[in-house]
C-alpha atoms as a PDB file:
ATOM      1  CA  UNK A   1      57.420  17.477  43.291  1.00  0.00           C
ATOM      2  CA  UNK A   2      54.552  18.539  45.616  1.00  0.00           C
ATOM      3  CA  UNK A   3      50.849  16.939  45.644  1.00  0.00           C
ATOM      4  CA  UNK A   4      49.943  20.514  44.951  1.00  0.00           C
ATOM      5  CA  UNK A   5      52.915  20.630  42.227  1.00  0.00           C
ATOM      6  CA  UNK A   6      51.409  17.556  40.609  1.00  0.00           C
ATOM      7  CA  UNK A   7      48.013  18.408  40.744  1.00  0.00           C
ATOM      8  CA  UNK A   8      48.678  21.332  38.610  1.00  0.00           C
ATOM      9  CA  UNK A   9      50.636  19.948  36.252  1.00  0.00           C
ATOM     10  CA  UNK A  10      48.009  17.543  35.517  1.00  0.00           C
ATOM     11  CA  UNK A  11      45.487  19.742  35.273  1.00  0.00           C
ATOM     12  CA  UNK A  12      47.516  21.911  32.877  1.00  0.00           C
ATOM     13  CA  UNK A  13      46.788  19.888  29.840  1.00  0.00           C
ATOM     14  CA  UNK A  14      44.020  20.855  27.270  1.00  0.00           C
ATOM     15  CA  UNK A  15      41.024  19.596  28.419  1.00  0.00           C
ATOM     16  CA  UNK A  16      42.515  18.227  31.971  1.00  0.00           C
ATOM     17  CA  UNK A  17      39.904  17.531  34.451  1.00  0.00           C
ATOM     18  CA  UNK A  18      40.367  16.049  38.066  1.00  0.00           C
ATOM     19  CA  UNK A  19      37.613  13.515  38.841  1.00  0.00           C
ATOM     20  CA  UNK A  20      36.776  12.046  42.176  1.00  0.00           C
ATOM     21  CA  UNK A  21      35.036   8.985  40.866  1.00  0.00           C
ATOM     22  CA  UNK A  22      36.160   5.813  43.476  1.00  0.00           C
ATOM     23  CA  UNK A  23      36.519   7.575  46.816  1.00  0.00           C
ATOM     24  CA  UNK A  24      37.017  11.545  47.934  1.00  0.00           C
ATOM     25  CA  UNK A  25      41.043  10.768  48.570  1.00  0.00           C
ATOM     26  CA  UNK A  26      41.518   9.389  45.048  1.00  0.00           C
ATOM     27  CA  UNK A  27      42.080  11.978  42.206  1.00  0.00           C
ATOM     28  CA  UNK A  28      41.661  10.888  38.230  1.00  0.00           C
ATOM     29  CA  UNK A  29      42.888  13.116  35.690  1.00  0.00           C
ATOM     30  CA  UNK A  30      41.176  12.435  32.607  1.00  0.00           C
ATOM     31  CA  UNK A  31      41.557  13.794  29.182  1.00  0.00           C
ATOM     32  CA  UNK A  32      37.906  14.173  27.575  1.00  0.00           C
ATOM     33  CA  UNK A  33      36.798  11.570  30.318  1.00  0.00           C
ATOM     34  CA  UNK A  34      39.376   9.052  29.533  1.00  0.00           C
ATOM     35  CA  UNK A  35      42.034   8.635  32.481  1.00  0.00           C
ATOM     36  CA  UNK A  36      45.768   9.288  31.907  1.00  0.00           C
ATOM     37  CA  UNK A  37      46.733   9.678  35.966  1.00  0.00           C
ATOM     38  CA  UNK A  38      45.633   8.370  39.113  1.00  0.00           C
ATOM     39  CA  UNK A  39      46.834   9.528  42.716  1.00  0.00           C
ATOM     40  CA  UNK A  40      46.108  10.034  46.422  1.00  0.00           C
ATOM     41  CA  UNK A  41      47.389  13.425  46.938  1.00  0.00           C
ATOM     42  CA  UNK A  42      47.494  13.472  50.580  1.00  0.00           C
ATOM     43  CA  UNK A  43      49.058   9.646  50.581  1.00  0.00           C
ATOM     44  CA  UNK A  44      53.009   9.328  51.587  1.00  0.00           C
ATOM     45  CA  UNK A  45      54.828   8.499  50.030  1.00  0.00           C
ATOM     46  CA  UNK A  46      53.638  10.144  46.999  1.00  0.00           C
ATOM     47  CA  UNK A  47      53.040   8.022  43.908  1.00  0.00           C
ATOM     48  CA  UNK A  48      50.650   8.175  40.701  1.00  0.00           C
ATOM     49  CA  UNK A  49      49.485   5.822  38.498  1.00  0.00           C
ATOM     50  CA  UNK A  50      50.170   6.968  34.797  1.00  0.00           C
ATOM     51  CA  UNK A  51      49.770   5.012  31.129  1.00  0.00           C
ATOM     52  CA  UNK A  52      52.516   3.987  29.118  1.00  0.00           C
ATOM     53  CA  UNK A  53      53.983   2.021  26.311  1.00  0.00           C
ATOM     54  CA  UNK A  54      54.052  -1.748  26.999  1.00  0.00           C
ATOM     55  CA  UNK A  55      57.928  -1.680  25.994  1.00  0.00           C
ATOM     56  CA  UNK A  56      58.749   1.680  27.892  1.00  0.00           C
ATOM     57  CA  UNK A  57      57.123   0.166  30.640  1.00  0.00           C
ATOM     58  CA  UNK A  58      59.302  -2.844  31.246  1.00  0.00           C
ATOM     59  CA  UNK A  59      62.419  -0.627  30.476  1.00  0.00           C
ATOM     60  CA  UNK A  60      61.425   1.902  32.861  1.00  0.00           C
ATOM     61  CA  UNK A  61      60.823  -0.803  36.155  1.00  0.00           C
ATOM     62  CA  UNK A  62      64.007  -2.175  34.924  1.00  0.00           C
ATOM     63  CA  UNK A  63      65.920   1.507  35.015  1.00  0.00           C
ATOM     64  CA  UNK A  64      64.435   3.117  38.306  1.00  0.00           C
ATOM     65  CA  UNK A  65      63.982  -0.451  40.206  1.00  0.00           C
ATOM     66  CA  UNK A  66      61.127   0.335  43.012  1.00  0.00           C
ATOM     67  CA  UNK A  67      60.810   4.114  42.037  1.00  0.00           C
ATOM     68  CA  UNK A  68      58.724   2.482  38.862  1.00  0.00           C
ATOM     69  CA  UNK A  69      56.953  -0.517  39.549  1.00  0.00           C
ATOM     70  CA  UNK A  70      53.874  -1.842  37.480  1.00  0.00           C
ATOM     71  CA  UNK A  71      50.321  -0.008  37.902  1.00  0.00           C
ATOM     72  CA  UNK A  72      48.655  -1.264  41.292  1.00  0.00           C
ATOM     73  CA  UNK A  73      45.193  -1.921  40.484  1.00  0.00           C
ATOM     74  CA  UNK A  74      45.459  -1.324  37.200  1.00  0.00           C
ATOM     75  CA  UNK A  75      46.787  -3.706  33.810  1.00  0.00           C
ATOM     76  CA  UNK A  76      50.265  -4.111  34.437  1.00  0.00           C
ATOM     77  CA  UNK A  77      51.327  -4.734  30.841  1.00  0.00           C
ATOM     78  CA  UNK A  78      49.930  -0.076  30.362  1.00  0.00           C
ATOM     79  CA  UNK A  79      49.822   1.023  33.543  1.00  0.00           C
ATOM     80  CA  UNK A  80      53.176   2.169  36.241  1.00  0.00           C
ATOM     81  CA  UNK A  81      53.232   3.287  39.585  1.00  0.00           C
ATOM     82  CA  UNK A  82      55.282   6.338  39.856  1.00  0.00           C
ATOM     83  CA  UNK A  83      56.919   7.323  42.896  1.00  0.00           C
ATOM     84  CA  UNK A  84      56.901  11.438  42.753  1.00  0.00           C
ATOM     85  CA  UNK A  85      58.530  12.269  46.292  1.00  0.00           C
ATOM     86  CA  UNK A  86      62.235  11.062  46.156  1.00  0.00           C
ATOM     87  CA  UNK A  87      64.624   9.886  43.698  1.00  0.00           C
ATOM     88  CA  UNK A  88      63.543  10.399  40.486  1.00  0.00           C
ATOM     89  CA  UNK A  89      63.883  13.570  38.610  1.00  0.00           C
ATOM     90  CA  UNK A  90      61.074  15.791  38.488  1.00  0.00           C
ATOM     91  CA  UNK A  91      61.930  16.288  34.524  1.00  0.00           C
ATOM     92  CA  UNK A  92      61.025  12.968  34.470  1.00  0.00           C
ATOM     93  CA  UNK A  93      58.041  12.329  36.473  1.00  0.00           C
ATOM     94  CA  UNK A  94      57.012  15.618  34.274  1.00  0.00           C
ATOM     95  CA  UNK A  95      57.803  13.263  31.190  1.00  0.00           C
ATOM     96  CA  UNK A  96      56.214  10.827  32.129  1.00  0.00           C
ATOM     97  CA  UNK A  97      52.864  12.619  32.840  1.00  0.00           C
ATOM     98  CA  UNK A  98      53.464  14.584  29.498  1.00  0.00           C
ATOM     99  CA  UNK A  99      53.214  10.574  27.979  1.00  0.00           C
ATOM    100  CA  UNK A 100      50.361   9.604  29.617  1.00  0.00           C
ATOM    101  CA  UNK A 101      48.152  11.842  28.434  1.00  0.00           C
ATOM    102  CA  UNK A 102      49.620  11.842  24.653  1.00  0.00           C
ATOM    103  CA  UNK A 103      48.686   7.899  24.806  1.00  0.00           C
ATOM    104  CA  UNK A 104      45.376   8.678  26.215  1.00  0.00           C
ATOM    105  CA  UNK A 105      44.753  11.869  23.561  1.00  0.00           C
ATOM    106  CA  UNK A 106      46.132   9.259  21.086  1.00  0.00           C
ATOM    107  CA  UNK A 107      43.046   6.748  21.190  1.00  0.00           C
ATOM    108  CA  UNK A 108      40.734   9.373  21.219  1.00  0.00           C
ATOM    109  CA  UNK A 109      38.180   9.557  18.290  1.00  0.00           C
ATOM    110  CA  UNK A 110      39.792  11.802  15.488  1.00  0.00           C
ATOM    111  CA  UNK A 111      36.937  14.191  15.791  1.00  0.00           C
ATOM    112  CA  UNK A 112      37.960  14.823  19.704  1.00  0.00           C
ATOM    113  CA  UNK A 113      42.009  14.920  18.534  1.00  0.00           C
ATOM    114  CA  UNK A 114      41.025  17.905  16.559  1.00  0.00           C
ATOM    115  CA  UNK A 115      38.999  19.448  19.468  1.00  0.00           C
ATOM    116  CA  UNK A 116      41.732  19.645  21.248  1.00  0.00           C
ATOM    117  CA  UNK A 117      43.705  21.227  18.772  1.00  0.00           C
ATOM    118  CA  UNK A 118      41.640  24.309  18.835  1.00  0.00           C
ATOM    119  CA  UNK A 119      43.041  27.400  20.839  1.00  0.00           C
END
């Protein structure tokens, strides 16, 4: 997957937005202002931060050993560091992704759920 390839497919989500809000280099994709993925597009090798399920994220470090690894800077118990240039699957860094957000859209208010069930 590219940087441009990821970019896109985080900004195709309902509601996606890229946010520069630490430093110019650093993109946040949030969901209704609520983060679900964090990268330096322009960084080698490629990697983004992305939420997950406490459980799924032990199993995954433990599957894909240094291709997962917990979330630098971020709470290690919800939080992996995905590497997106080499090894794994696309399909999966997709997946991935694709979870991250659901978690985030997830503990939205109910009112903003709905909102984003709109066409």
């Amino acid at each position: 997957m590219t940087p441009q390839e990821l970019r896109a497919f985080c900004l195709s989500f309902n509601e996606a937005a890229e946010d520069f809000p630490f430093n110019p280099e650093t993109s946040v994709f949030k969901v209704l202002g609520k983060m679900f993925a964090l990268t330096n597009l322009s960084a080698r090798p490629l990697t983004v931060n992305l939420k997950c399920d406490p459980e799924d994220a032990v199993r995954l470090r433990g599957e894909h050993e240094g291709l997962i690894v917990p979330g630098w800077h971020m709470n290690k118990r919800h939080w992996n560091t995905v590497s997106v240039t080499g090894g794994l699957p696309d399909r999966l860094v997709r997946e991935l992704i694709e979870d991250s957000y659901d978690l985030v859209v997830a503990g939205l208010p109910r009112t903003e759920r709905l909102r984003l069930d709109r066409p």
